[in-house]
Protein backbone atom coordinates (compact mmCIF):
# COMPACT_ATOMS: atom_id res chain seq x y z
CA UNK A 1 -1.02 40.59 22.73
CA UNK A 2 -4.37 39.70 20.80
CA UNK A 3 -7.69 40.72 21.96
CA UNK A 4 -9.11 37.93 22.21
CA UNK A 5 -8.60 34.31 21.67
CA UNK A 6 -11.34 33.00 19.27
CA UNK A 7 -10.97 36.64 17.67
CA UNK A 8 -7.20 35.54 16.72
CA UNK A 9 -7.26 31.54 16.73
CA UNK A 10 -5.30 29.99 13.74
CA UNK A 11 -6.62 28.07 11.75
CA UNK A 12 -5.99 25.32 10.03
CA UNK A 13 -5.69 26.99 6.35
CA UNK A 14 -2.81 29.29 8.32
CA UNK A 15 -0.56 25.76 7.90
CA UNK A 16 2.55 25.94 6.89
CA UNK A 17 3.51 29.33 8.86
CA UNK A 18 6.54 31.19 9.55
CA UNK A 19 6.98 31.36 13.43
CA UNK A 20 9.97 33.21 14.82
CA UNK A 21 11.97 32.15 17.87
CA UNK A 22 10.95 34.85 20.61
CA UNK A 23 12.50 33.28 23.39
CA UNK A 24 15.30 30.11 24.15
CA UNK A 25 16.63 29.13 27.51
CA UNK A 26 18.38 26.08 28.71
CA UNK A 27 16.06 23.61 31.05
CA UNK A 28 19.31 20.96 31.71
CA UNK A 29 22.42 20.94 30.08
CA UNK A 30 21.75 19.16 26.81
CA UNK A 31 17.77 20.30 26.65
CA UNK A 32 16.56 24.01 25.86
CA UNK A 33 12.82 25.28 25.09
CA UNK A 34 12.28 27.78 22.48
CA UNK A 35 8.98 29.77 22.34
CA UNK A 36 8.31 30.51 18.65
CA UNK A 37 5.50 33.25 17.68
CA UNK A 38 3.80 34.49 14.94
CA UNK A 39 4.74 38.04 13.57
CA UNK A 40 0.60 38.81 13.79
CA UNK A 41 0.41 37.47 17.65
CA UNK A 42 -1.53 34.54 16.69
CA UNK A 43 -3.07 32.26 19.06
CA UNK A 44 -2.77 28.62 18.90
CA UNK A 45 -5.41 25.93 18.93
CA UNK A 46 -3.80 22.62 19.74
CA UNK A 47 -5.20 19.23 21.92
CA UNK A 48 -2.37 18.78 25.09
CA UNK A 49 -0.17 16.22 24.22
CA UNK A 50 -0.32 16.64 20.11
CA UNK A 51 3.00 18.01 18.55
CA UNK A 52 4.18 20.12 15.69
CA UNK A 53 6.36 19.62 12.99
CA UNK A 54 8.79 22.28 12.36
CA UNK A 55 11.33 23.20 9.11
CA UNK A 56 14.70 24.60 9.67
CA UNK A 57 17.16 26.10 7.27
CA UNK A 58 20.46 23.68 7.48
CA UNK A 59 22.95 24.28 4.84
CA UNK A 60 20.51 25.17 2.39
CA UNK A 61 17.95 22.24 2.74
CA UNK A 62 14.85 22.28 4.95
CA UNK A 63 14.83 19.73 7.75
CA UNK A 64 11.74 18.88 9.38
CA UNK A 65 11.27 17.31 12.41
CA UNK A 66 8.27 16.47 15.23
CA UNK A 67 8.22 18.37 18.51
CA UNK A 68 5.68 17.95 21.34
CA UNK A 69 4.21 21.00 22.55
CA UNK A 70 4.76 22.17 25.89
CA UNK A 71 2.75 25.36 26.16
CA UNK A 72 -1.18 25.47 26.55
CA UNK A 73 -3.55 26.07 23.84
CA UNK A 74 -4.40 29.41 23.31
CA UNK A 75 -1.68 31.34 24.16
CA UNK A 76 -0.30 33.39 21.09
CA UNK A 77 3.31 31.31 21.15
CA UNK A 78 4.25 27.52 21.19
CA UNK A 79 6.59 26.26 23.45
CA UNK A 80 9.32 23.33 22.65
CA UNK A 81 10.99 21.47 24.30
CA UNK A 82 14.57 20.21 22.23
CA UNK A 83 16.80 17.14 23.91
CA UNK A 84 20.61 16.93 22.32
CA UNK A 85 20.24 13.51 20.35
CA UNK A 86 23.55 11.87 19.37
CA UNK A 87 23.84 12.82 15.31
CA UNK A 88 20.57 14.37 15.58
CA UNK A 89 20.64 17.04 12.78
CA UNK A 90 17.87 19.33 13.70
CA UNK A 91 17.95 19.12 17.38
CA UNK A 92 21.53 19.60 17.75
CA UNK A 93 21.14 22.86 15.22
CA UNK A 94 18.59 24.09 17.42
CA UNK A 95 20.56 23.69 20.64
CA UNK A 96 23.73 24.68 19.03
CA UNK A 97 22.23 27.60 17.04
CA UNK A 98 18.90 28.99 16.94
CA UNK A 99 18.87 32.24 18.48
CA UNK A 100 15.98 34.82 19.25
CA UNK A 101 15.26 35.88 15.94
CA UNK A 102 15.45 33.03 13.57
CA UNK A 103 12.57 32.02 11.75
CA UNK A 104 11.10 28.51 10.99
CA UNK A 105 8.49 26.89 9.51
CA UNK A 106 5.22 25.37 11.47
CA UNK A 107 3.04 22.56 9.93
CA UNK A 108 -0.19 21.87 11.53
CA UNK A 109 -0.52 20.46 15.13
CA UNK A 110 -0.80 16.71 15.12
CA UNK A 111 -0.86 13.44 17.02
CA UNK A 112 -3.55 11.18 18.59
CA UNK A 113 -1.67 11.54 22.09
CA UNK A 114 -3.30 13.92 23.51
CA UNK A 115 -6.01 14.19 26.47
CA UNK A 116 -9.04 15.22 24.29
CA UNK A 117 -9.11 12.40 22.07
CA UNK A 118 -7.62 9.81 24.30
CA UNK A 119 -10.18 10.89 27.69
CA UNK A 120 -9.18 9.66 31.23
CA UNK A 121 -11.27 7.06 32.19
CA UNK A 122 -13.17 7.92 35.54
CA UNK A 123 -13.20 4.46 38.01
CA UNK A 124 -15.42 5.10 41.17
CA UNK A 125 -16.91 7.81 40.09
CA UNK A 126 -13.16 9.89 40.28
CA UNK A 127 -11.16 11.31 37.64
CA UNK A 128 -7.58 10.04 38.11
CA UNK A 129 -4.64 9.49 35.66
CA UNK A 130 -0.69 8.29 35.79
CA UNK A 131 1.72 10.13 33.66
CA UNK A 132 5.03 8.07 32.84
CA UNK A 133 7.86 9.42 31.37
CA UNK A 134 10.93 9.55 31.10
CA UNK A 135 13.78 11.72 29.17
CA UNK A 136 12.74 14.07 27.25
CA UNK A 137 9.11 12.18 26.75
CA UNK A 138 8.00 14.53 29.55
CA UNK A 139 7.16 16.84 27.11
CA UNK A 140 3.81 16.01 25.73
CA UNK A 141 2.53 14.49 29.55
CA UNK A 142 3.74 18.05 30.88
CA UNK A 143 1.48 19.78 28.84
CA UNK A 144 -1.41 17.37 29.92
CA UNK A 145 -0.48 17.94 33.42
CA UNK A 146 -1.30 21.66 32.95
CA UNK A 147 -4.35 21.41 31.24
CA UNK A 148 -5.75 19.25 33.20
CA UNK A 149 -4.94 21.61 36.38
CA UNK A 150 -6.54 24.57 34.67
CA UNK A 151 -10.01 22.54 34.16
CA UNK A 152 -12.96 21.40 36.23
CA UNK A 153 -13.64 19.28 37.56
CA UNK A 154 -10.42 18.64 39.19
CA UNK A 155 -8.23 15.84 37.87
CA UNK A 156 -6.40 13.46 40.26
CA UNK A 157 -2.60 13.48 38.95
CA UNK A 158 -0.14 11.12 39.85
CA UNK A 159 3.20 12.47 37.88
CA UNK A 160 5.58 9.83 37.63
CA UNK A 161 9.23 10.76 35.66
CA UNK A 162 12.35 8.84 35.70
CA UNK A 163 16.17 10.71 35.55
CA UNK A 164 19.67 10.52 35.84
CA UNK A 165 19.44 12.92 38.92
CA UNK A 166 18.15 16.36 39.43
CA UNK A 167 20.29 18.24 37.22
CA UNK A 168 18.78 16.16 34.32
CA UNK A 169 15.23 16.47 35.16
CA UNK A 170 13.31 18.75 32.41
CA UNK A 171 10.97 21.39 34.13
CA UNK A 172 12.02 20.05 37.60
CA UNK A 173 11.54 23.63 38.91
CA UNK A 174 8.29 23.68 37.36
CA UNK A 175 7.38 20.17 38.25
CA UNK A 176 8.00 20.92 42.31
CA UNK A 177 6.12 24.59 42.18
CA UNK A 178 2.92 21.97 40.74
CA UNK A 179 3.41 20.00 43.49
CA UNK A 180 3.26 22.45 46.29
CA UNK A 181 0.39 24.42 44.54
CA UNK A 182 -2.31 21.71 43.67
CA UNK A 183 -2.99 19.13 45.91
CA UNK A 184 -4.60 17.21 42.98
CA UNK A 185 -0.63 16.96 41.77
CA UNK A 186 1.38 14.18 43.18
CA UNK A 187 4.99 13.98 42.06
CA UNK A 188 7.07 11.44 42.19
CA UNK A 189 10.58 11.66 41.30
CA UNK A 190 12.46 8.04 39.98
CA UNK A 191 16.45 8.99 40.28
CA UNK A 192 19.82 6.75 39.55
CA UNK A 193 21.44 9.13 41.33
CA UNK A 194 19.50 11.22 43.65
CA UNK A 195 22.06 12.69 45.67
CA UNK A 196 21.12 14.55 49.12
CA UNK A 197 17.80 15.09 47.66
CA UNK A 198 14.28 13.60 49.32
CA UNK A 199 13.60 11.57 45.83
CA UNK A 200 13.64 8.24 45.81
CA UNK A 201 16.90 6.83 43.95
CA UNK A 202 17.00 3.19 41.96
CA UNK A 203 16.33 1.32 38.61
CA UNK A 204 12.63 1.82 37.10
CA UNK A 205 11.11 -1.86 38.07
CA UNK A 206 7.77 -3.18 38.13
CA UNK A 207 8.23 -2.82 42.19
CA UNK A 208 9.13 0.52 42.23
CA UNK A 209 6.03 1.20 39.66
CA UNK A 210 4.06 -0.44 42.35
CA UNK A 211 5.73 1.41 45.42
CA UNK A 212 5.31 4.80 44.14
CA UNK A 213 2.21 4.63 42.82
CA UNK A 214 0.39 2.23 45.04
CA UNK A 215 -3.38 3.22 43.35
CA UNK A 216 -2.24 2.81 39.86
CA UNK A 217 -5.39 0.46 38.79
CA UNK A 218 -7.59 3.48 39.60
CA UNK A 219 -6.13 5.64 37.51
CA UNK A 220 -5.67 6.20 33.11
CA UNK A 221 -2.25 6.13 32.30
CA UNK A 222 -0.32 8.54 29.70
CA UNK A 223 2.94 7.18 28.64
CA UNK A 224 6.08 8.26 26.94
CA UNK A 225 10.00 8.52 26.17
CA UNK A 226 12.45 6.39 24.74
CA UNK A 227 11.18 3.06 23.14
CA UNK A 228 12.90 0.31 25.67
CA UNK A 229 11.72 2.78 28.73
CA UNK A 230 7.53 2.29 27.42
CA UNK A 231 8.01 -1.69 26.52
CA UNK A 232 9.14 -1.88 30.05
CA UNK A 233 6.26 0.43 31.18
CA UNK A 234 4.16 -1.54 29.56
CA UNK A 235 5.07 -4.88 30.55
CA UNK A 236 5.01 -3.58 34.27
CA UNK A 237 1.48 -2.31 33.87
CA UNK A 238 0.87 -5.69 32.54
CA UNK A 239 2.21 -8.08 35.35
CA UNK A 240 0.54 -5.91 37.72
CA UNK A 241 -2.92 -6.70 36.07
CA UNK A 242 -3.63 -3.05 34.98
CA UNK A 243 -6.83 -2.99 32.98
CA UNK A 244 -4.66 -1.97 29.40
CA UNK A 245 -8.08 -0.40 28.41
CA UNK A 246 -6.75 2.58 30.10
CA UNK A 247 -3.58 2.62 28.85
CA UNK A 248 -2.69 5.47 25.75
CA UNK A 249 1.36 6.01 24.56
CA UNK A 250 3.21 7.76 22.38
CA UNK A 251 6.85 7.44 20.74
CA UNK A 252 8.80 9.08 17.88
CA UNK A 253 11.12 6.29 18.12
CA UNK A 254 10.55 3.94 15.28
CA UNK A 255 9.84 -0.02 16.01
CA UNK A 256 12.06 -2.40 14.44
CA UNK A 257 9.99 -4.78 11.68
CA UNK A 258 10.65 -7.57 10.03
CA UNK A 259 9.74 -5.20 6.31
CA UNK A 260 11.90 -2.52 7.60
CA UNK A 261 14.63 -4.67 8.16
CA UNK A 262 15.47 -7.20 4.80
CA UNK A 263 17.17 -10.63 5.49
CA UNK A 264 21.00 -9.63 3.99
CA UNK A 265 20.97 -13.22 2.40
CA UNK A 266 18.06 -12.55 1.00
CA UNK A 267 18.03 -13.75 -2.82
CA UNK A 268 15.61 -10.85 -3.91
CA UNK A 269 17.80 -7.88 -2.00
CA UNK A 270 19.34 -6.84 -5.36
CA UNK A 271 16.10 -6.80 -7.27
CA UNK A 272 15.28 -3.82 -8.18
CA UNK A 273 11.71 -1.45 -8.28
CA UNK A 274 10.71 1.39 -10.28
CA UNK A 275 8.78 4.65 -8.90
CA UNK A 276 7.07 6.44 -10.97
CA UNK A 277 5.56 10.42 -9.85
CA UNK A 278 3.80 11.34 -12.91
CA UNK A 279 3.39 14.83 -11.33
CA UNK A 280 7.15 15.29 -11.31
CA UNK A 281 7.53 13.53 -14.63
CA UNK A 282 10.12 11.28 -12.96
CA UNK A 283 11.12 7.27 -12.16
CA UNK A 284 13.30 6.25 -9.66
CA UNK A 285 14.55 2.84 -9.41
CA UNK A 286 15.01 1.70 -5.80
CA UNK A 287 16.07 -1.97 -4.67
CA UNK A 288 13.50 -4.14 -3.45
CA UNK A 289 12.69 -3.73 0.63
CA UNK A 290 13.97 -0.21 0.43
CA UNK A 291 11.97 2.76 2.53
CA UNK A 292 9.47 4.78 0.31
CA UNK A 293 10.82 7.97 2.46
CA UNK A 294 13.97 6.80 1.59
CA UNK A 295 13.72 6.17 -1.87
CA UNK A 296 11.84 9.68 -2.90
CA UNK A 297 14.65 11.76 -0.68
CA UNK A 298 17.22 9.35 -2.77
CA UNK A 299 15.72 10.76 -6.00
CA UNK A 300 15.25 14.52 -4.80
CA UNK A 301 11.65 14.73 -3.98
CA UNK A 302 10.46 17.18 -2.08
CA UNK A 303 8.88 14.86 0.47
CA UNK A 304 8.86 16.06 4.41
CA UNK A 305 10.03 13.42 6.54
CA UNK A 306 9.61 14.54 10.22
CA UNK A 307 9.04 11.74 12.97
CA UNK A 308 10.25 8.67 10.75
CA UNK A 309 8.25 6.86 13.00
CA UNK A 310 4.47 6.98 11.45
CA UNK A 311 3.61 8.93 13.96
CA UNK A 312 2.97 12.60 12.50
CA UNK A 313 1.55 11.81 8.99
CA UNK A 314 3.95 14.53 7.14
CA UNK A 315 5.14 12.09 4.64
CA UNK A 316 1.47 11.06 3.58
CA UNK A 317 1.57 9.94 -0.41
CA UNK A 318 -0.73 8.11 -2.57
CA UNK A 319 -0.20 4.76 -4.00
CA UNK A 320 -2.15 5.13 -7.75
CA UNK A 321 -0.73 2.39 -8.66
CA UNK A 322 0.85 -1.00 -6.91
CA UNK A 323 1.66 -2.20 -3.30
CA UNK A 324 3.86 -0.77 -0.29
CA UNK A 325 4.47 -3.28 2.88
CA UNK A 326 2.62 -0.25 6.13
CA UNK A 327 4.09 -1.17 9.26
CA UNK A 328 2.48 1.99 10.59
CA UNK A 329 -1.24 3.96 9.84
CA UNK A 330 -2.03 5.47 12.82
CA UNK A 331 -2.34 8.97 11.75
CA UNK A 332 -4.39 8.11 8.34
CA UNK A 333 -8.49 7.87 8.34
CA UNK A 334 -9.89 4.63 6.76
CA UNK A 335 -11.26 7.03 4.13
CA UNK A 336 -7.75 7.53 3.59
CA UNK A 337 -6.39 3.89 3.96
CA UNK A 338 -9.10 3.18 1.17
CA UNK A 339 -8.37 5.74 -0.92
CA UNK A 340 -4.69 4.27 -0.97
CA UNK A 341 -2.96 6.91 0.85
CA UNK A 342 0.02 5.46 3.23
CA UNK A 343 3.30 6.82 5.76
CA UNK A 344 6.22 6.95 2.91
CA UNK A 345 8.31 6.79 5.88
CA UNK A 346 6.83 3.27 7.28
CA UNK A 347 6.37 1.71 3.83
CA UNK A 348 8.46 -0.55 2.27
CA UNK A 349 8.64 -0.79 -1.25
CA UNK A 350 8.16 -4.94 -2.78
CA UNK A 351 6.57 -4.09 -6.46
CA UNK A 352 6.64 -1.29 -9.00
CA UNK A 353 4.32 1.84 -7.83
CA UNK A 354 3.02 4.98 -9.04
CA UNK A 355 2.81 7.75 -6.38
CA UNK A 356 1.07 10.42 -6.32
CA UNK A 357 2.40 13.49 -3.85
C-alpha cells in the first residue's frame, strides 16, 4: 500500500499506463468488476462519475473501449464494472477471459459526468440529488453515491435503479448495506419481476417516477443507462415540470443523426473524398457521408476509438485542412473547437480534408 495519497497520486503525464487485473468477480450473471492496479501501487485521482478508457490485447490488435469507474478516488486500484453486450468485442473478452494477471492499458480519466463539475444544486437551503439508472448505467451514479456519503456536509440521496429482478441488479448487496447504514440513502428498487421481495415491481412510467420519489423537484438529478431508458427519463422529468436546470446525463450509446445516417437514394452516396495525413505520408479515399473513425480504421490508422459516442474524446484529430459534419463536441474546449480539432468518431466526412493526428 502507498504511504500516502498526494505522496503517490498519478498524474496526468503517467497516461497511457499499464494496469494489471488484481482482482475479477461476478456481480450478476452477465456483469463482473475487475480491479486493475498499478505494479508501483499508484493512487488514482479521478472526479466520481468520469470513466476510463482501457486497451486490450484481442487477436493481436488493441481494442479500446470507455468504462465508468466504480471505485473512489484515491485508492491505489480502479474498479470496473463490465455488462455482456450482444457482439460486444471487448466486454465479452473481458467477461469471457481476463483473468487476475492480465495486463491492459489505461488512458486518462475522462468525462464531464461527474459530481465535481456538474455540482448538486442546493433548493431550501438542503443538499439533495436523484440518481436514475438503469442496467449497467449504475455504474458511474454508484460511484457518486459513495462519494457523496464519505463528504460533509451530508448529501440527501434518493437512489433510484430499474431491473429485471434481483438477480440482475448490479451491486444490489452493496446498494441495501447503503441503505441500512446512512439514513441520508434512500433506495428505491424499480423491478419487472420482483418476486417475494419488498421492491416495488412494474414498467418505469412517469407515475411510478412520481410515486417513488414523491420530492423529486427538490432534488439535482444524475442520470444514466441505455439511450431509450434516459429519453424516457427525461421526458418524465419534463411532464412533471422538473426545473431541467438541474438535470446532468450521461450515455455511451450513440444518437442517431441525420449526418450519421446518409439518405440510400441519395445521388451523392457514391461520391467519393480523399484524406490526406501528411504525418503518415498517406491518402485514403472514403465515400462521401462516411465516419472519419471509420474511414482512418478503414485505411489502418492507428486512431483509438473507445466510446463511439463523442463522449470520451480518444479519437480527437485535427482538421488542417477542409470540413467534417460534428454531431458531437462535448469533450473538446472552444480553444480546441477553434483550433479545428473535432470527435473522428462523430464526424462525417462531406469534402476533401487534411488531418492531422
Amino acid at each position: 500500500m502507498p504511504t500516502s495519497f498526494h505522496s503517490n497520486l498519478a498524474s496526468q503525464s503517467d497516461y497511457p499506463m499499464k494496469l494489471r487485473c488484481i482482482e475479477k468477480w461476478s456481480e450478476t450473471e452477465d456483469c463482473v468488476s475487475i480491479l486493475l492496479s498499478h505494479a508501483n501501487s499508484i493512487c488514482f485521482d479521478f472526479k466520481p462519475g468520469q470513466f476510463v478508457t482501457i486497451g486490450i490485447d484481442i487477436a493481436a490488435n488493441v481494442e479500446y473501449r470507455a468504462y465508468s469507474i466504480s471505485s473512489l478516488p484515491g485508492q491505489n486500484y480502479l474498479q470496473l464494472t463490465v455488462k455482456r453486450v450482444d457482439g460486444g468485442k471487448v466486454s465479452n473478452y473481458i467477461i469471457d477471459h481476463l483473468t487476475v494477471g492480465d495486463e491492459v492499458e489505461c488512458l486518462t480519466p475522462a468525462g464531464e459526468f461527474n459530481n465535481i463539475d456538474c455540482p448538486a444544486t442546493p433548493v431550501n437551503g438542503e443538499q439533495k440529488v436523484l440518481l436514475i439508472s438503469a442496467g449497467c448505467g449504475i455504474t458511474p451514479v454508484f460511484a457518486m453515491a459513495q462519494s457523496w456519503l464519505n463528504d460533509e456536509p451530508k448529501t440527501d440521496i434518493a437512489f433510484l435503479h430499474i431491473a429485471r429482478d434481483i438477480a440482475h441488479t448490479i451491486y444490489f448487496d452493496k446498494l441495501e448495506s447503503m441503505h441500512k447504514q446512512h439514513v441520508d440513502f434512500d433506495l428505491h428498487l424499480l423491478l419487472k419481476d420482483a418476486g417475494d421481495t419488498h421492491y416495488p415491481q412494474g414498467r418505469f412510467s412517469v407515475q411510478w417516477l412520481e410515486n417513488l420519489v414523491s420530492d423529486l423537484k427538490d432534488r439535482t438529478v444524475y442520470l444514466c443507462g441505455p439511450n431509450q431508458f434516459m429519453l424516457d427519463a427525461a421526458s418524465y422529468l419534463e411532464q412533471l415540470g422538473f426545473d431541467m436546470s438541474r438535470f446532468h446525463q450521461e450515455s455511451f450509446t450513440p444518437m442517431p443523426t441525420e449526418s450519421s445516417q446518409p439518405d440510400a437514394s441519395d445521388s451523392e452516396e457514391s461520391a467519393q473524398v480523399t484524406i490526406d495525413l501528411p504525418a503518415f505520408g498517406q491518402s485514403l479515399q472514403a465515400s462521401k457521408g462516411t465516419l472519419l473513425a471509420d474511414a482512418l480504421e478503414q485505411g489502418g490508422v492507428p486512431i483509438i476509438v473507445a466510446c463511439r459516442s463523442g463522449i470520451c474524446g480518444s479519437c480527437k484529430c485535427k482538421v488542417k485542412v477542409g470540413q467534417v459534419d460534428s454531431n458531437s463536441q462535448s469533450p473538446l474546449t472552444e480553444d480546441e473547437i477553434t483550433q479545428g480539432y473535432v470527435l473522428a468518431c462523430s464526424s462525417t466526412l462531406n469534402d476533401d480534408v487534411t488531418i492531422e493526428l
